[in-house]
C-alpha atoms as a PDB file:
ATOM      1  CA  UNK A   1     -63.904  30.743   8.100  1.00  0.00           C
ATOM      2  CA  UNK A   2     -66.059  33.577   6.665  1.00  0.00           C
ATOM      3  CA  UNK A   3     -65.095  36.913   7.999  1.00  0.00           C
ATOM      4  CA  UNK A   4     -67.901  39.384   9.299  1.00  0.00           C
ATOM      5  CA  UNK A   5     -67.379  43.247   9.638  1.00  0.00           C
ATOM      6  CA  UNK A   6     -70.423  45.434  11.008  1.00  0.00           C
ATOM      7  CA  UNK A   7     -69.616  48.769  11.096  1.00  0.00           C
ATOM      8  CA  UNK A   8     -71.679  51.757  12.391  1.00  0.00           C
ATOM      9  CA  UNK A   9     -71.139  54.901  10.531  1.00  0.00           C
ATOM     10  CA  UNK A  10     -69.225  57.401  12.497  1.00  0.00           C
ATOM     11  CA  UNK A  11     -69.060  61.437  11.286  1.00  0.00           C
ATOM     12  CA  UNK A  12     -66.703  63.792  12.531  1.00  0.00           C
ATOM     13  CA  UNK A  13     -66.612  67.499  12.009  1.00  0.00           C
ATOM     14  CA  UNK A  14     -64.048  69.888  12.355  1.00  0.00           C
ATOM     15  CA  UNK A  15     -61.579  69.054  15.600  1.00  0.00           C
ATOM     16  CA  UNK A  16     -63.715  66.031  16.384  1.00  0.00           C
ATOM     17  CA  UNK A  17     -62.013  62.664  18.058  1.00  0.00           C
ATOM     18  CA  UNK A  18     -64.375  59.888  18.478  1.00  0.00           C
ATOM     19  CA  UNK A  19     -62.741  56.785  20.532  1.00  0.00           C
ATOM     20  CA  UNK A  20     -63.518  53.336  18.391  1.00  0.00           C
ATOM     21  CA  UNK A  21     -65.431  50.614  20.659  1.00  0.00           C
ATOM     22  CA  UNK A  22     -67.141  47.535  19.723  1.00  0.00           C
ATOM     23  CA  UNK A  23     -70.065  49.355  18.524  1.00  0.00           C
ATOM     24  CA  UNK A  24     -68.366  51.066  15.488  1.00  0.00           C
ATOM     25  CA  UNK A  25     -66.085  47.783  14.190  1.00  0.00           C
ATOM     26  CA  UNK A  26     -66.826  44.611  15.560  1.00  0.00           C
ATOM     27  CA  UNK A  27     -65.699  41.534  13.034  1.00  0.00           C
ATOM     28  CA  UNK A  28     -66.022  37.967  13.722  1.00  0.00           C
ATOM     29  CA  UNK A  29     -64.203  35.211  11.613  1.00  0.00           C
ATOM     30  CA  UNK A  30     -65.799  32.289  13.023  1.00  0.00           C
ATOM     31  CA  UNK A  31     -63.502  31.269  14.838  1.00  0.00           C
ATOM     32  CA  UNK A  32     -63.721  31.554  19.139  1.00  0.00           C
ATOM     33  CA  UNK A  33     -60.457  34.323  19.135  1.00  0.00           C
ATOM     34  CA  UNK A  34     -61.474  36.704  18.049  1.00  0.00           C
ATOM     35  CA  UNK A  35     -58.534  38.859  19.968  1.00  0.00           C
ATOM     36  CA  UNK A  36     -56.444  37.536  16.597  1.00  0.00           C
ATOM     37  CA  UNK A  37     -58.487  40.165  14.281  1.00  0.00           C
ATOM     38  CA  UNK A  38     -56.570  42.673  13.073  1.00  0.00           C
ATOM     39  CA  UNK A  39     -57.789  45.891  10.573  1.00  0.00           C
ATOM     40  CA  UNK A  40     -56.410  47.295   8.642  1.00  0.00           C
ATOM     41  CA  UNK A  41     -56.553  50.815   7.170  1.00  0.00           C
ATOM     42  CA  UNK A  42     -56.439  50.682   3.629  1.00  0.00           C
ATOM     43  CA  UNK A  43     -57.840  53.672   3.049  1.00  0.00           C
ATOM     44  CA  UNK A  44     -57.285  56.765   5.884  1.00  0.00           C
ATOM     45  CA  UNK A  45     -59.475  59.597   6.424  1.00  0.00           C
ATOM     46  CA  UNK A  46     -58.785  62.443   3.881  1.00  0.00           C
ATOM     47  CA  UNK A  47     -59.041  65.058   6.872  1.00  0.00           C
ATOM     48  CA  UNK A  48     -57.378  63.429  10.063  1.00  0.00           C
ATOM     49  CA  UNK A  49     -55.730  59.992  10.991  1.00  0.00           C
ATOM     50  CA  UNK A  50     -56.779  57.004  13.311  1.00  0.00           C
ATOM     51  CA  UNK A  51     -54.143  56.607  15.755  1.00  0.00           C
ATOM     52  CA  UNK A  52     -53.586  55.222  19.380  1.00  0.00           C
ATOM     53  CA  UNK A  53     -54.907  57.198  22.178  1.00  0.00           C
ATOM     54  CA  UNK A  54     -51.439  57.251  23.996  1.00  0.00           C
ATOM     55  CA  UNK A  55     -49.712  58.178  20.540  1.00  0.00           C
ATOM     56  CA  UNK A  56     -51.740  61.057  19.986  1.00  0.00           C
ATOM     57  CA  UNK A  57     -50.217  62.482  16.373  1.00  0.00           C
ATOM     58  CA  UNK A  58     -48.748  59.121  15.133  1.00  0.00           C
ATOM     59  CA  UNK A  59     -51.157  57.594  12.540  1.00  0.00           C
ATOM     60  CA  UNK A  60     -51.432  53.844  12.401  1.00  0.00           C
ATOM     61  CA  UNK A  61     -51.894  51.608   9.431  1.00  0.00           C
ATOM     62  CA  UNK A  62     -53.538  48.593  11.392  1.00  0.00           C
ATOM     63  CA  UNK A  63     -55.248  47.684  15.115  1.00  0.00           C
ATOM     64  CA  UNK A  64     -56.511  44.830  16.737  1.00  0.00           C
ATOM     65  CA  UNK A  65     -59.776  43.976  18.267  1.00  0.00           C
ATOM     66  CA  UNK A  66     -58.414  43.574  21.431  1.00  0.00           C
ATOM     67  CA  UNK A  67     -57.256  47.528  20.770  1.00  0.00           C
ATOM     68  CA  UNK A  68     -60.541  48.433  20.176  1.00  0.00           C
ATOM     69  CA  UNK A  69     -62.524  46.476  23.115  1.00  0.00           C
ATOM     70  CA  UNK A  70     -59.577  48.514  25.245  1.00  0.00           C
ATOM     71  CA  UNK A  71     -61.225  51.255  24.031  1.00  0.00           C
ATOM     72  CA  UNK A  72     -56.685  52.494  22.899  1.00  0.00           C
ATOM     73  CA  UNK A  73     -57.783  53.422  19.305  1.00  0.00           C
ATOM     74  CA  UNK A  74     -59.448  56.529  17.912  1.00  0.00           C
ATOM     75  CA  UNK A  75     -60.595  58.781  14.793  1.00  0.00           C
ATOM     76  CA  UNK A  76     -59.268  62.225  14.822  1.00  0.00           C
ATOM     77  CA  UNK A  77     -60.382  64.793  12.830  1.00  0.00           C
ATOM     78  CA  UNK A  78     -57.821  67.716  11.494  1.00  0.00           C
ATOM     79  CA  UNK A  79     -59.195  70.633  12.368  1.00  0.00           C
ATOM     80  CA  UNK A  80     -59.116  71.634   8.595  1.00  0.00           C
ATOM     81  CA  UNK A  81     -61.324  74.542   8.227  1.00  0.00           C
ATOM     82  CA  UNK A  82     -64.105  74.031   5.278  1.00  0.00           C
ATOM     83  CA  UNK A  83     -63.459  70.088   5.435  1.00  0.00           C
ATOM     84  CA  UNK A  84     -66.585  69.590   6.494  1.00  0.00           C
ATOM     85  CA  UNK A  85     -68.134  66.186   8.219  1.00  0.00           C
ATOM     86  CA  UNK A  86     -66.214  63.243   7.402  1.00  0.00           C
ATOM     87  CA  UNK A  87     -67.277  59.581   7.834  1.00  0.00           C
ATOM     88  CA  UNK A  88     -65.317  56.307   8.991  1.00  0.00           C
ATOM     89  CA  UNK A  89     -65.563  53.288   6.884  1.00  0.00           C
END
């Protein structure tokens, strides 16, 4: 089926690490598993990495929605200095 992606915008600023729930992604492909969604990250955050929260350090390329309604995945900012907000998308 069709595949839906709602996404929240979420900014981080210098040192920030925001925890991904259902509010930020939440996809639905129409189907009634939706614990079979994966995302991928096709493009990463210029100034930090999403990674698990028990693999702090170790960025990830892909998650599943069953990671993110266990609240395991997160944005992390840097700490760059100058880099400013940044935005998930």
């Amino acid at each position: 089926g069709d595949i839906v992606l709602l996404a929240k915008p979420v900014t981080l600023t210098e040192g920030d690490r925001v925890t991904l729930t259902t509010d930020v992604p939440v996809a639905t492909d129409g189907t009634s598993k939706p614990e079979k969604l994966l995302y991928a990250v096709s493009l990463p955050p210029v100034h930090g990495q999403i990674e698990y929260i028990n693999y702090p350090s170790v960025p990830i390329s892909s998650y599943s929605q069953l990671d993110v309604v266990a609240q395991k995945v997160s944005d992390v900012h840097d700490n760059s200095h100058g880099a400013g907000k940044e935005s998930l998308r």
